[in-house]
C-alpha atoms as a PDB file:
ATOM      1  CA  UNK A   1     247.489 -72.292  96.282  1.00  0.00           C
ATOM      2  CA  UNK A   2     244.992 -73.735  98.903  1.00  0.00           C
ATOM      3  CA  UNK A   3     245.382 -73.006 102.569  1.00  0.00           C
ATOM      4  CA  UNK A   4     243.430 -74.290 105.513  1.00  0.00           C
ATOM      5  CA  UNK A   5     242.815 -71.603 108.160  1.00  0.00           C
ATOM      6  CA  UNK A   6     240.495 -69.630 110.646  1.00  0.00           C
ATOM      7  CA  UNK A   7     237.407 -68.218 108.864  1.00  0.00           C
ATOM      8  CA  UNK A   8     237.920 -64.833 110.866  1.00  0.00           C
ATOM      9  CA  UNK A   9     241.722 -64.323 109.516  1.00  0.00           C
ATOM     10  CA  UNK A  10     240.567 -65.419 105.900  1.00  0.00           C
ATOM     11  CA  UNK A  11     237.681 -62.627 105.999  1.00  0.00           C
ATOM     12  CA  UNK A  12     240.378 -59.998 107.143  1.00  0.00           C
ATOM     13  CA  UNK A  13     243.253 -61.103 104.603  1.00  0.00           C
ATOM     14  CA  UNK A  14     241.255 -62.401 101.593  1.00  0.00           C
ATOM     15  CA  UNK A  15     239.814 -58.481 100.567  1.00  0.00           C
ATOM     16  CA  UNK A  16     243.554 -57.135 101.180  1.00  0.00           C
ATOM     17  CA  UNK A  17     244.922 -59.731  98.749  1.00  0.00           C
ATOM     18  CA  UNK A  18     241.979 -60.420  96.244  1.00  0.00           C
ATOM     19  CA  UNK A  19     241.672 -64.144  97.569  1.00  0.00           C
ATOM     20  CA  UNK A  20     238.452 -66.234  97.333  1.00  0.00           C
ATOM     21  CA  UNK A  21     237.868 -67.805 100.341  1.00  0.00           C
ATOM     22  CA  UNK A  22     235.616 -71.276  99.981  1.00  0.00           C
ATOM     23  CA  UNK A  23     234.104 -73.855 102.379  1.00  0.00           C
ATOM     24  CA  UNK A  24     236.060 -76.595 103.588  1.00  0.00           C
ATOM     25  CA  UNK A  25     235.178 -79.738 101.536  1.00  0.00           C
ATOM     26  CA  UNK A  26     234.982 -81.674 104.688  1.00  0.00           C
ATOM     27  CA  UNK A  27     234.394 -81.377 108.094  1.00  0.00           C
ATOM     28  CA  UNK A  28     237.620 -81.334 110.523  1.00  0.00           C
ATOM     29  CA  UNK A  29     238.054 -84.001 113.283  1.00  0.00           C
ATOM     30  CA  UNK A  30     237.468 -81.847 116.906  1.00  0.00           C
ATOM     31  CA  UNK A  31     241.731 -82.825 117.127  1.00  0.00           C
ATOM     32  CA  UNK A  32     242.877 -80.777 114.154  1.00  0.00           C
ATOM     33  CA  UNK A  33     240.208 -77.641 114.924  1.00  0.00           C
ATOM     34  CA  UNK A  34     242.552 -75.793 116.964  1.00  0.00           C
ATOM     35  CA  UNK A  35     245.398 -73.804 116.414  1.00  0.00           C
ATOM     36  CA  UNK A  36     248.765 -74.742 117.524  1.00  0.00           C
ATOM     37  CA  UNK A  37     252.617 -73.269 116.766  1.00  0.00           C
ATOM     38  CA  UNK A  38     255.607 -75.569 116.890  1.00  0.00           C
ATOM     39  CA  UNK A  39     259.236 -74.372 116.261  1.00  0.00           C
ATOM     40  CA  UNK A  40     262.500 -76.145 117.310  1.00  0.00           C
ATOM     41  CA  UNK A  41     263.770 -75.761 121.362  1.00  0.00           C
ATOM     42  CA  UNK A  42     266.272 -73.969 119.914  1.00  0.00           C
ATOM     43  CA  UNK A  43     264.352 -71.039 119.073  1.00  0.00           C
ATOM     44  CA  UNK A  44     262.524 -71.214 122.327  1.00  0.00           C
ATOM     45  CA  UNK A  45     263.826 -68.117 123.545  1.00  0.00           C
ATOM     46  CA  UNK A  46     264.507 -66.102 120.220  1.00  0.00           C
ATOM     47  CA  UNK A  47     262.779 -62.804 120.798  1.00  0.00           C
ATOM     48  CA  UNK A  48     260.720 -63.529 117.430  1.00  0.00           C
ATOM     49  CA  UNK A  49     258.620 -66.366 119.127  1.00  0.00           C
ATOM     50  CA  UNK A  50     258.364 -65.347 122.776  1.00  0.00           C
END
């Protein structure tokens, strides 16, 4: 499995779970750096994602 994510949530998760964490192969356009949630309108006011 590879997974692309924040290098402060891989450093708390990877000891917990006995994953390796490596470098990104490339370098990340400044447009995909941040972090951003979608989830249909429908679930806009579900308790779970409020």
């Amino acid at each position: 499995m590879v997974v692309t994510l924040p290098k402060r949530i891989g450093d708390f998760y990877a000891p917990l779970f006995g994953l390796v964490m490596r470098p990104s192969p490339f370098i990340a356009p400044p447009e995909y750096r941040s972090l951003g949630l979608v989830w249909h309108k429908r679930l806009g006011h579900h308790s779970a994602y409020v």
